[in-house]
Every structure is written in C-alpha cells, then in structure tokens.
C-alpha atoms as a PDB file:
ATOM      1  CA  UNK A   1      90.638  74.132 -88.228  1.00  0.00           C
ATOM      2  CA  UNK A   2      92.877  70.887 -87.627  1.00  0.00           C
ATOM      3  CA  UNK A   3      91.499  68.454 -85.322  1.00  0.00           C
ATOM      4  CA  UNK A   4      93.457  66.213 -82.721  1.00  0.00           C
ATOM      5  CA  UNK A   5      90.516  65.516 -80.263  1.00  0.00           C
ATOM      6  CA  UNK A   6      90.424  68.896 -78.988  1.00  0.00           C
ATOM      7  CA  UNK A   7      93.519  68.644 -76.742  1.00  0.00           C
ATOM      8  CA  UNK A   8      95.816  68.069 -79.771  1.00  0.00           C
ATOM      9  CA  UNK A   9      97.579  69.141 -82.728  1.00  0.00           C
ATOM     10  CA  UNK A  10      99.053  72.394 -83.967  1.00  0.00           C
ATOM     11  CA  UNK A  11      99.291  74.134 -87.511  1.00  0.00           C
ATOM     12  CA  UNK A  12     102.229  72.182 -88.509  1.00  0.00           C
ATOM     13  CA  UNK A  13     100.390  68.452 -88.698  1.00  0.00           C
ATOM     14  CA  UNK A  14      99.363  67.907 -92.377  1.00  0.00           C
ATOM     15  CA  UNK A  15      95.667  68.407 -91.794  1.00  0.00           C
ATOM     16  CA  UNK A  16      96.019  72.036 -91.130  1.00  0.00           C
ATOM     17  CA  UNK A  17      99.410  73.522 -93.269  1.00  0.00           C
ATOM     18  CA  UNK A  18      99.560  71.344 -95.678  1.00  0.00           C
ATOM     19  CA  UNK A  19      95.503  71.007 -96.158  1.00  0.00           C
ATOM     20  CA  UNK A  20      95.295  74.445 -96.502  1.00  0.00           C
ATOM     21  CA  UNK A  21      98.340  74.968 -98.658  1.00  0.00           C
ATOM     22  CA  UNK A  22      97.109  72.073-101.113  1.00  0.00           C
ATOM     23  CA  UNK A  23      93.782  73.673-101.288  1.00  0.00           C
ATOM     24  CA  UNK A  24      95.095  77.459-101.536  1.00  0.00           C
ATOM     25  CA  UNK A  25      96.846  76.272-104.576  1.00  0.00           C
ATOM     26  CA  UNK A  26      94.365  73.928-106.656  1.00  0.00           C
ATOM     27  CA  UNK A  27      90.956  76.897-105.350  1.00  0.00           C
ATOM     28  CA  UNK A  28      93.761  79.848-106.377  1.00  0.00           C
ATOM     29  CA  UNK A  29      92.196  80.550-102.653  1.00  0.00           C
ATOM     30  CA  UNK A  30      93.418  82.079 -99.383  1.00  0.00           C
ATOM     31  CA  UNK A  31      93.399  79.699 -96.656  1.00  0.00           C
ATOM     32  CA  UNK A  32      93.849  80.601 -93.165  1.00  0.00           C
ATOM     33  CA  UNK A  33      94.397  78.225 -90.455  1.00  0.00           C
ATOM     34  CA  UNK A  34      93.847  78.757 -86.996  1.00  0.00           C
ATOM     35  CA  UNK A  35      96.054  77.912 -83.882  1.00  0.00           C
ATOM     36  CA  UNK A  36      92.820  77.558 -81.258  1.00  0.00           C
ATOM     37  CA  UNK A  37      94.172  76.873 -77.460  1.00  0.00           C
ATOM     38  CA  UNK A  38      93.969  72.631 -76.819  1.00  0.00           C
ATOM     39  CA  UNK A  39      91.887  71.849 -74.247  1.00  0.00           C
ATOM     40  CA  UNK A  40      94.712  70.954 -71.665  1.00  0.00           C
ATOM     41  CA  UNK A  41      95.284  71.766 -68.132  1.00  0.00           C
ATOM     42  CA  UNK A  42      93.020  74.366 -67.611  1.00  0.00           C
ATOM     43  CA  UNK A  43      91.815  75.370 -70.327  1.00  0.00           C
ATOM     44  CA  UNK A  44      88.037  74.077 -71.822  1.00  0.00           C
ATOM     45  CA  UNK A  45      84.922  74.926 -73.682  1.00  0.00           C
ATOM     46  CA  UNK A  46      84.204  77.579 -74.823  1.00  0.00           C
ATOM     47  CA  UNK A  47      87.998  78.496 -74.937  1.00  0.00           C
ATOM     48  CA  UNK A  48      89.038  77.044 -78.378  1.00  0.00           C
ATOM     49  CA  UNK A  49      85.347  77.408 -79.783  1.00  0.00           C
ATOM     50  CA  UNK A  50      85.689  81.450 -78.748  1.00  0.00           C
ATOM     51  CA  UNK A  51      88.948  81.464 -80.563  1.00  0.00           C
ATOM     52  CA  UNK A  52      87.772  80.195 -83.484  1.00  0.00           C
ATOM     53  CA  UNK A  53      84.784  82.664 -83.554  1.00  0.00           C
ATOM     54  CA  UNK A  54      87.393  85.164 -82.835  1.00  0.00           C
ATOM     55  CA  UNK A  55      89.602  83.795 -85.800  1.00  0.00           C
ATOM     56  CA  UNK A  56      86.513  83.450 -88.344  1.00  0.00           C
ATOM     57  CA  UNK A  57      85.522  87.200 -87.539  1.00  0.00           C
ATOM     58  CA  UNK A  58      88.859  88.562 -87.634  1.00  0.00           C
ATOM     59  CA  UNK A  59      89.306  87.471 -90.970  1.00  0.00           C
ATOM     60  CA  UNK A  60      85.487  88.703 -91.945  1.00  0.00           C
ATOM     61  CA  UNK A  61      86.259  92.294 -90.782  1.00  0.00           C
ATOM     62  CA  UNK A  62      89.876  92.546 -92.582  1.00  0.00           C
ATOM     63  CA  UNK A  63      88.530  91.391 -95.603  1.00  0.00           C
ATOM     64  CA  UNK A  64      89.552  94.645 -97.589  1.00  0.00           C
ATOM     65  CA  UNK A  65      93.295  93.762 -95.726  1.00  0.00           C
ATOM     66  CA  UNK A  66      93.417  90.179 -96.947  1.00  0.00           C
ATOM     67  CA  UNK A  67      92.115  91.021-100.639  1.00  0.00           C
ATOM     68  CA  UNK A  68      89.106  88.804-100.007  1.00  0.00           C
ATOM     69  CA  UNK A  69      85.419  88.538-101.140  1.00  0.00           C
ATOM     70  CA  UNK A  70      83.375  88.702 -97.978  1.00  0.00           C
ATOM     71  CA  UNK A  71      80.336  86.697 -99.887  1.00  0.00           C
ATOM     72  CA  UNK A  72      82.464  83.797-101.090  1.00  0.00           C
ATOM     73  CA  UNK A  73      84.484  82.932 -97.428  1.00  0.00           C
ATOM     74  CA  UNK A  74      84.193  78.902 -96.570  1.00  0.00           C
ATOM     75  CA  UNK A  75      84.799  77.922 -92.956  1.00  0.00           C
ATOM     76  CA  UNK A  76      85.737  74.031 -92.472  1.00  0.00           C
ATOM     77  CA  UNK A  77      88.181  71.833 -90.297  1.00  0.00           C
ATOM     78  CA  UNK A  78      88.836  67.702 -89.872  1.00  0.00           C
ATOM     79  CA  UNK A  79      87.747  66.132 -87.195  1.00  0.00           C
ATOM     80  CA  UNK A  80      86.862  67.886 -83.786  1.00  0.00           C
ATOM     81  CA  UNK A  81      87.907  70.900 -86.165  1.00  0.00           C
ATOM     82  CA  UNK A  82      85.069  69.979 -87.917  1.00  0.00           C
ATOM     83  CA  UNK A  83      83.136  70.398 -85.161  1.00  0.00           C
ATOM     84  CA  UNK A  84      84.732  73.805 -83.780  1.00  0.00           C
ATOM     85  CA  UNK A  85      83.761  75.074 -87.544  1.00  0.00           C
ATOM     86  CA  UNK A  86      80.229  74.416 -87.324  1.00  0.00           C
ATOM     87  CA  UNK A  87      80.205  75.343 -83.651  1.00  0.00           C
ATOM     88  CA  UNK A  88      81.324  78.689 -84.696  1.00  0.00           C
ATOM     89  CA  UNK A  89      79.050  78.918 -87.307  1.00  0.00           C
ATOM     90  CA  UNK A  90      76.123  78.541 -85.740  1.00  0.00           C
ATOM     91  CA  UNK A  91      77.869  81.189 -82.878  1.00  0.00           C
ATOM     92  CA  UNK A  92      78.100  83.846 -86.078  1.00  0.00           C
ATOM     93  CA  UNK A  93      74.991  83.111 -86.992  1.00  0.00           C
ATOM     94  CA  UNK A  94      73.162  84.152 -83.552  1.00  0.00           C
ATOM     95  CA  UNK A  95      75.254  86.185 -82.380  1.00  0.00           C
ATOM     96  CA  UNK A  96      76.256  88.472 -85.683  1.00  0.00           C
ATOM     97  CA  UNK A  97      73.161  87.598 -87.957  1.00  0.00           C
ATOM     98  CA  UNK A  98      75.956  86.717 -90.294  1.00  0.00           C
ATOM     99  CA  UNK A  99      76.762  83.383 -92.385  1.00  0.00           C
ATOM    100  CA  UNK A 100      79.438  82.204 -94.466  1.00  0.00           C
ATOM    101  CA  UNK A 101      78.836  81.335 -97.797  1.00  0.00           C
ATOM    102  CA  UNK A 102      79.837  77.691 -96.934  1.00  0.00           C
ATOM    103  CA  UNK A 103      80.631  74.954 -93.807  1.00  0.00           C
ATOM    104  CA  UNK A 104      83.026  71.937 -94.968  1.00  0.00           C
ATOM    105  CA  UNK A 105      83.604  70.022 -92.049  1.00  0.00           C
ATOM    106  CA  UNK A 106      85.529  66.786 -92.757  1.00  0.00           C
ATOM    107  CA  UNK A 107      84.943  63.489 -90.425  1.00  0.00           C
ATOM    108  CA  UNK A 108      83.596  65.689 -87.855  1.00  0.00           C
ATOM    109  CA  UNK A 109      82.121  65.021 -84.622  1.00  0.00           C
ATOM    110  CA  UNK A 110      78.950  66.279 -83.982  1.00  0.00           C
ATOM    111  CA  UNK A 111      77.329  64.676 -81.428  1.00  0.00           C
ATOM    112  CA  UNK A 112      78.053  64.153 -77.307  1.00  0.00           C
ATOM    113  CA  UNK A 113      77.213  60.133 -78.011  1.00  0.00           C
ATOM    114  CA  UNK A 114      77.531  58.851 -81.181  1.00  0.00           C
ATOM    115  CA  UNK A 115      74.589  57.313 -82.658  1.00  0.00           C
ATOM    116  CA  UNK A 116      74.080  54.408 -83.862  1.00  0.00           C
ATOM    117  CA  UNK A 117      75.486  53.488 -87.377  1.00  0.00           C
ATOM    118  CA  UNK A 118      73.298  52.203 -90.305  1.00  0.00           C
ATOM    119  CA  UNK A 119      73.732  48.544 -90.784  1.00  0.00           C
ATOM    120  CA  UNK A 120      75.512  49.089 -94.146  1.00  0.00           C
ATOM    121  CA  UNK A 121      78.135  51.258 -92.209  1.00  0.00           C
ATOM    122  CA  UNK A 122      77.925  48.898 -89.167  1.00  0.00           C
ATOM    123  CA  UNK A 123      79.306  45.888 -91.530  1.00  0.00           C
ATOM    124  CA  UNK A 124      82.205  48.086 -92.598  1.00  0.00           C
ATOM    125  CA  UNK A 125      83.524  49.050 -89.683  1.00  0.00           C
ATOM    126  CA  UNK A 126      83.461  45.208 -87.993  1.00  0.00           C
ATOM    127  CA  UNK A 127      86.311  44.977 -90.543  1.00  0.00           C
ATOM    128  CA  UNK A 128      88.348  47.496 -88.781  1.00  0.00           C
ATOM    129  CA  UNK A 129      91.168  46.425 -85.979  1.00  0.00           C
ATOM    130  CA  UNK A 130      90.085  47.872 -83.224  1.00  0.00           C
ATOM    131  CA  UNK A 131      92.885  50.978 -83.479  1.00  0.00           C
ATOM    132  CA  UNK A 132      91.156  52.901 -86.620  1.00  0.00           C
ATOM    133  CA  UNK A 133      87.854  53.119 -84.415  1.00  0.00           C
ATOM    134  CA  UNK A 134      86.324  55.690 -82.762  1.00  0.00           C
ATOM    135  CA  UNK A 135      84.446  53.660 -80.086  1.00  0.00           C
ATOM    136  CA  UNK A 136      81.801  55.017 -77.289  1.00  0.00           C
ATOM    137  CA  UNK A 137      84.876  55.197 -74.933  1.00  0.00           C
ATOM    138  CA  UNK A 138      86.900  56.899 -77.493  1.00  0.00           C
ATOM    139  CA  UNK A 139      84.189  59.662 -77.742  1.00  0.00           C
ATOM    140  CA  UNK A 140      83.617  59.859 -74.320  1.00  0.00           C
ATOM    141  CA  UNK A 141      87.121  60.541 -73.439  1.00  0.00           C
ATOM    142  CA  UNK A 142      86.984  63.483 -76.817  1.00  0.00           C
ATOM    143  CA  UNK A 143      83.669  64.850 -75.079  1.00  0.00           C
ATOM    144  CA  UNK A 144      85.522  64.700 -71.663  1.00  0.00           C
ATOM    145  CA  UNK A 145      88.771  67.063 -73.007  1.00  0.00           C
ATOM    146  CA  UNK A 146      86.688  69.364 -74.279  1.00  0.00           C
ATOM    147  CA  UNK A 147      83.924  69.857 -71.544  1.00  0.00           C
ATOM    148  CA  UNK A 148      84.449  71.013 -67.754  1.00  0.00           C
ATOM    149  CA  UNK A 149      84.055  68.296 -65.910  1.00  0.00           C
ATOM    150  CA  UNK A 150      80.394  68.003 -64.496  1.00  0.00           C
ATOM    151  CA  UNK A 151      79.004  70.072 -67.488  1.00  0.00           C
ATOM    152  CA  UNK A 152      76.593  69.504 -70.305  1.00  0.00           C
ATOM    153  CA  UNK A 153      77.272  70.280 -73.593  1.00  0.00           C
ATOM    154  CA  UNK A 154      74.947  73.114 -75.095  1.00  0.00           C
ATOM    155  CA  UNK A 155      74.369  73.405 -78.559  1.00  0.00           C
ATOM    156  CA  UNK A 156      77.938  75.339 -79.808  1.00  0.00           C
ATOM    157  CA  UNK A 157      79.761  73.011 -78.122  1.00  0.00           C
ATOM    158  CA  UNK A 158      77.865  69.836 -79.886  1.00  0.00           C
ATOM    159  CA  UNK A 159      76.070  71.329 -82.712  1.00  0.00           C
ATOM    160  CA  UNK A 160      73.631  68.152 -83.212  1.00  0.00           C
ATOM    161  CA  UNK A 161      71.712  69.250 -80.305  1.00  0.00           C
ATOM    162  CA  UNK A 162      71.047  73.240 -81.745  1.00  0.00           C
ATOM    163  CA  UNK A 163      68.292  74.458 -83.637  1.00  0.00           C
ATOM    164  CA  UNK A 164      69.995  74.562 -87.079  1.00  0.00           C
ATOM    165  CA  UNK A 165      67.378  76.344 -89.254  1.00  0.00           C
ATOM    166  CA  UNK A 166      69.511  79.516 -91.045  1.00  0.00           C
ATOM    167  CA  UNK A 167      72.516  77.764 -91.254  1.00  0.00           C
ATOM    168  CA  UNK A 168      74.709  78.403 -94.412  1.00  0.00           C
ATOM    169  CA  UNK A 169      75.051  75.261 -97.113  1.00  0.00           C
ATOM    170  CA  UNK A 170      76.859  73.047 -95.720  1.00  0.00           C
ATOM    171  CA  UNK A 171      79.254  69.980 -97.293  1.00  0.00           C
ATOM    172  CA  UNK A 172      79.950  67.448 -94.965  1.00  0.00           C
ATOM    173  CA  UNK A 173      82.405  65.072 -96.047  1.00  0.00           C
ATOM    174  CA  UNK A 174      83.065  61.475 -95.049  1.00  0.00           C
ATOM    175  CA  UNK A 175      85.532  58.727 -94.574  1.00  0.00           C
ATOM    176  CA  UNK A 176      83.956  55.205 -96.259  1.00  0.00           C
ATOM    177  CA  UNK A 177      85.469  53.738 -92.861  1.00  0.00           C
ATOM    178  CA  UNK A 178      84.693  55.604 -90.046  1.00  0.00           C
ATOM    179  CA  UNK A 179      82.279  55.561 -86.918  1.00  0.00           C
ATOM    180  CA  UNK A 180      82.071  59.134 -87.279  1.00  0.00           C
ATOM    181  CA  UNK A 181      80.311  58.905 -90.199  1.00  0.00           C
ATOM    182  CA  UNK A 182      77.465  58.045 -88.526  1.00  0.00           C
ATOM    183  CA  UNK A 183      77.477  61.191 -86.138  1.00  0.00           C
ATOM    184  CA  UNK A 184      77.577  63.345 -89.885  1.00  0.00           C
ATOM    185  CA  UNK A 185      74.851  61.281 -91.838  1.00  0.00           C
ATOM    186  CA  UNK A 186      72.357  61.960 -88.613  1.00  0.00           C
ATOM    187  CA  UNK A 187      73.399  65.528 -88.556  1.00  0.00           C
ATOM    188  CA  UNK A 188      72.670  65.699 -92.253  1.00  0.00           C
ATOM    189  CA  UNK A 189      69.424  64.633 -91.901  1.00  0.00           C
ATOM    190  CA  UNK A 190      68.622  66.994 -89.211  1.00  0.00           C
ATOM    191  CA  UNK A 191      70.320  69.827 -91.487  1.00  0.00           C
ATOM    192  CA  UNK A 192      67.726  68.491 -94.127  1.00  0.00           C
ATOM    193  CA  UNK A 193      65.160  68.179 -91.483  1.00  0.00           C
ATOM    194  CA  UNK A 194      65.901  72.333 -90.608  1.00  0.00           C
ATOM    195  CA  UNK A 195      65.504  73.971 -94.503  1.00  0.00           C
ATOM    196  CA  UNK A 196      69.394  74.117 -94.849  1.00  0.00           C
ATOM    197  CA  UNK A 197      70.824  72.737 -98.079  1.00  0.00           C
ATOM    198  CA  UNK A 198      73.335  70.167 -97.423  1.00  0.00           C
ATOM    199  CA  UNK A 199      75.272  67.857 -99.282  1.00  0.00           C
ATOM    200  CA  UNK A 200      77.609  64.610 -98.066  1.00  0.00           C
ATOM    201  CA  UNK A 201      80.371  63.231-100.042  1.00  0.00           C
ATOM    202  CA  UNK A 202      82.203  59.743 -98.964  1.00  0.00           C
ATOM    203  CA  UNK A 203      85.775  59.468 -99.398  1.00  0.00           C
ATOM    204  CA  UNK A 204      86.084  55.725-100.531  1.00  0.00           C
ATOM    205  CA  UNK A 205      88.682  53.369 -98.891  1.00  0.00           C
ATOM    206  CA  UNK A 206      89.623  56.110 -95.907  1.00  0.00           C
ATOM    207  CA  UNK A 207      89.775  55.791 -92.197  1.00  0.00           C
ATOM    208  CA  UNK A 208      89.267  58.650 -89.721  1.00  0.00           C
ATOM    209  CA  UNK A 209      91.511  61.443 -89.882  1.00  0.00           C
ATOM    210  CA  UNK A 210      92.831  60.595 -94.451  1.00  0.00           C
ATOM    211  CA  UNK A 211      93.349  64.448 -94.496  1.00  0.00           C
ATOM    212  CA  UNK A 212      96.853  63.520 -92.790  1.00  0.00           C
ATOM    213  CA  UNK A 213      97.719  61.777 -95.908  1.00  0.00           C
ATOM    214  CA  UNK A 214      99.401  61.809 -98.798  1.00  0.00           C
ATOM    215  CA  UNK A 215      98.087  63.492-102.016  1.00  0.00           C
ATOM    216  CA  UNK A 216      99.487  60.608-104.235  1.00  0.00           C
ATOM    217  CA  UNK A 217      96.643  58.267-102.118  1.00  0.00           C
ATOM    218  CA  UNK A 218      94.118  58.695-104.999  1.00  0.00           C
ATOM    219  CA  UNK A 219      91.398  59.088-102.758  1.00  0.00           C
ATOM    220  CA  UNK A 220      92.967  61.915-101.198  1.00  0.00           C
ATOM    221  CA  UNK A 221      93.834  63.180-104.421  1.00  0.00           C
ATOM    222  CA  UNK A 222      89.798  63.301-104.845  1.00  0.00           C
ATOM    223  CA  UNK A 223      89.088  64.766-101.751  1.00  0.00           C
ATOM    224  CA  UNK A 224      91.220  67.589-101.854  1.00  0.00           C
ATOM    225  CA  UNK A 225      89.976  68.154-105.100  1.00  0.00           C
ATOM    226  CA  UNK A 226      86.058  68.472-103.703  1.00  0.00           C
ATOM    227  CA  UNK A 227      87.151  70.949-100.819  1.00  0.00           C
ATOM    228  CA  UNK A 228      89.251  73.243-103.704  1.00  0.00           C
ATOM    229  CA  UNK A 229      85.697  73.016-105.759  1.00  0.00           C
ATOM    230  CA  UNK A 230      83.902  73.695-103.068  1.00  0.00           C
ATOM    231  CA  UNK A 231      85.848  76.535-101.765  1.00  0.00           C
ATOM    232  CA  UNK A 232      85.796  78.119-105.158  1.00  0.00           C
ATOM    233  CA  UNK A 233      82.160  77.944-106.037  1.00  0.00           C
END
C-alpha cells in the first residue's frame, strides 16, 4: 500500500510500482499493489481501510489463481500505507481469525498524536529544515483527511490504540530522520508489550517517505534488500 497522507498518491508514484516491482524481482515474489479510494471529497474512514481488507482477502482466497502460498503472504505499505496495512491486519485478524505470515509497514503512522520522540531522535530531527518534518500540525491535518470530521479514531483506523495481542510478526522499518519514527518505536514496544514478535530496522541517513527514491541511494539499496528478505522468509 503506497502512502500520500491518505488523500494522495496512486500506483504509479515509485513507492507503490516501482517498490513492488524492485521487490518482486530481488524476493522472486508476487507483489500486488493496491489502488485504495483517497480520502477526498466525500469519501473517509473506513473507505480506503475496507478496500484494503477487501484487496488483502481477495488475494488470500485466489491464492490457487495467483500461484501463491497462502502461509508465506506479507502485507506492508509506506507511510499512511503503513498504517492502512496494519489497520487491515488487525481487521483480518478479528474479523476472519486469520493472519498473514508477516506486517512490513515502512515509516508508518500509527498513532492519532504523535508521541513524543526519545531525546536521541529529538537531537536528529532539530537538524532538519522545517520541510522534511512531520510536525503536530502536519499530523493533525493527516488524521483530519482520513477521519469524518467530529469523529474519533477507533482502533483500525489508528492501530496504537487496539489491543494487539495475536497479531502476526511484524517488521517495522524506519527512516534515521523522521518524526514518525517515534510513533513506530512506541508501537513496537506496545507490540512487545502484547506477546507479538516484532522487529525494527533503521534506514540510516533517510527522511520520511526514502521508498520514493532511487535504488542507486545505498541506503535504499539496503532497504529494499530487508523488505525482499523479509518477504521471502
């Protein structure tokens, strides 16, 4: 699942084709990407997060179709796709009784408010011009796309505030300079917290959003590489 702050992006930006395509090739995987409705005009939680769920089990129940082993599908996404992945997740996992056998999200957003980053993190991102943050107004406008207006977000729609015991291993991965980092370490450590077995990687050097980059930026080289490994376990 791309991400674009809920109310944009489409399978042709690089963090959904070409993600996909440069981890279908070094996994030898099938990678499907999903073109969820934005939350514009009208349209709002759960919309996209029920197309997603839609999309996930779609591709579950035409497994034998697709030439795919049920037991070894991943479900991931950048950004607020990271969050529509684990949304849906935890949807499948009430709702069906079923789990993938991994979650990747990347840089994801996980919580209504962000909290609070460590210190260490904190010092890193006071070097940032103010464009390449994700500040408490950026979030709330994020939040504000996504939710009707005058609603509170329940637990698919921000999955830091659901009761995440059962949920399938989950890789989160990080950008070395982001304020969404902070949102994933906490939601690690409730993961931890829960029973599920979790694991964070930091992509060193990146901003918010590195996924959009080049392959020839070493770290991106790297990161790529960790989803295909991932995805292939």
């Amino acid at each position: 699942m791309h991400g674009g702050g809920f109310d944009f992006g489409d399978l042709d930006m690089p963090e959904a084709d070409w993600t996909a395509r440069e981890v279908a090739g070094r996994a030898n995987a099938i990678v499907i990407t999903v073109d969820y409705r934005l939350a514009v005009g009208d349209v709002a939680y759960p919309v996209p997060h029920d197309d997603v769920v839609t999309a996930i089990r779609w591709t579950r129940d035409n497994r034998g179709l697709l030439g795919i082993d049920e037991s070894r599908i991943s479900v991931g996404g950048g950004g607020t796709g990271g969050n529509l992945a684990t949304g849906a997740v935890l949807r499948l996992r009430d709702d069906d009784g079923w789990q993938p056998a991994r979650l990747i999200p990347a840089y994801a957003l996980f919580h209504p408010v962000i909290p609070q980053p460590a210190p260490e993190l904190a010092t890193l991102l006071a070097e940032l011009p103010r464009m390449c943050r994700f500040l408490p107004e950026n979030s709330e406008k994020v939040v504000g796309a996504y939710l009707r207006p005058g609603s509170d977000p329940d637990a698919y729609a921000m999955p830091a505030l659901a009761h995440l015991a059962g949920l399938c291993p989950t890789l989160l991965m990080n950008a070395e300079y982001d304020d969404l980092r902070a949102s994933a370490e906490a939601f690690a450590a409730s993961l931890a917290a829960a029973g599920v077995q979790v694991r964070q990687t930091t992509i060193p050097g990146m901003v918010h959003g590195f996924l959009d980059l080049p392959s020839s930026i070493e770290p991106v080289h790297r990161a790529l590489d960790e989803l295909a490994a991932a995805v292939g376990a």
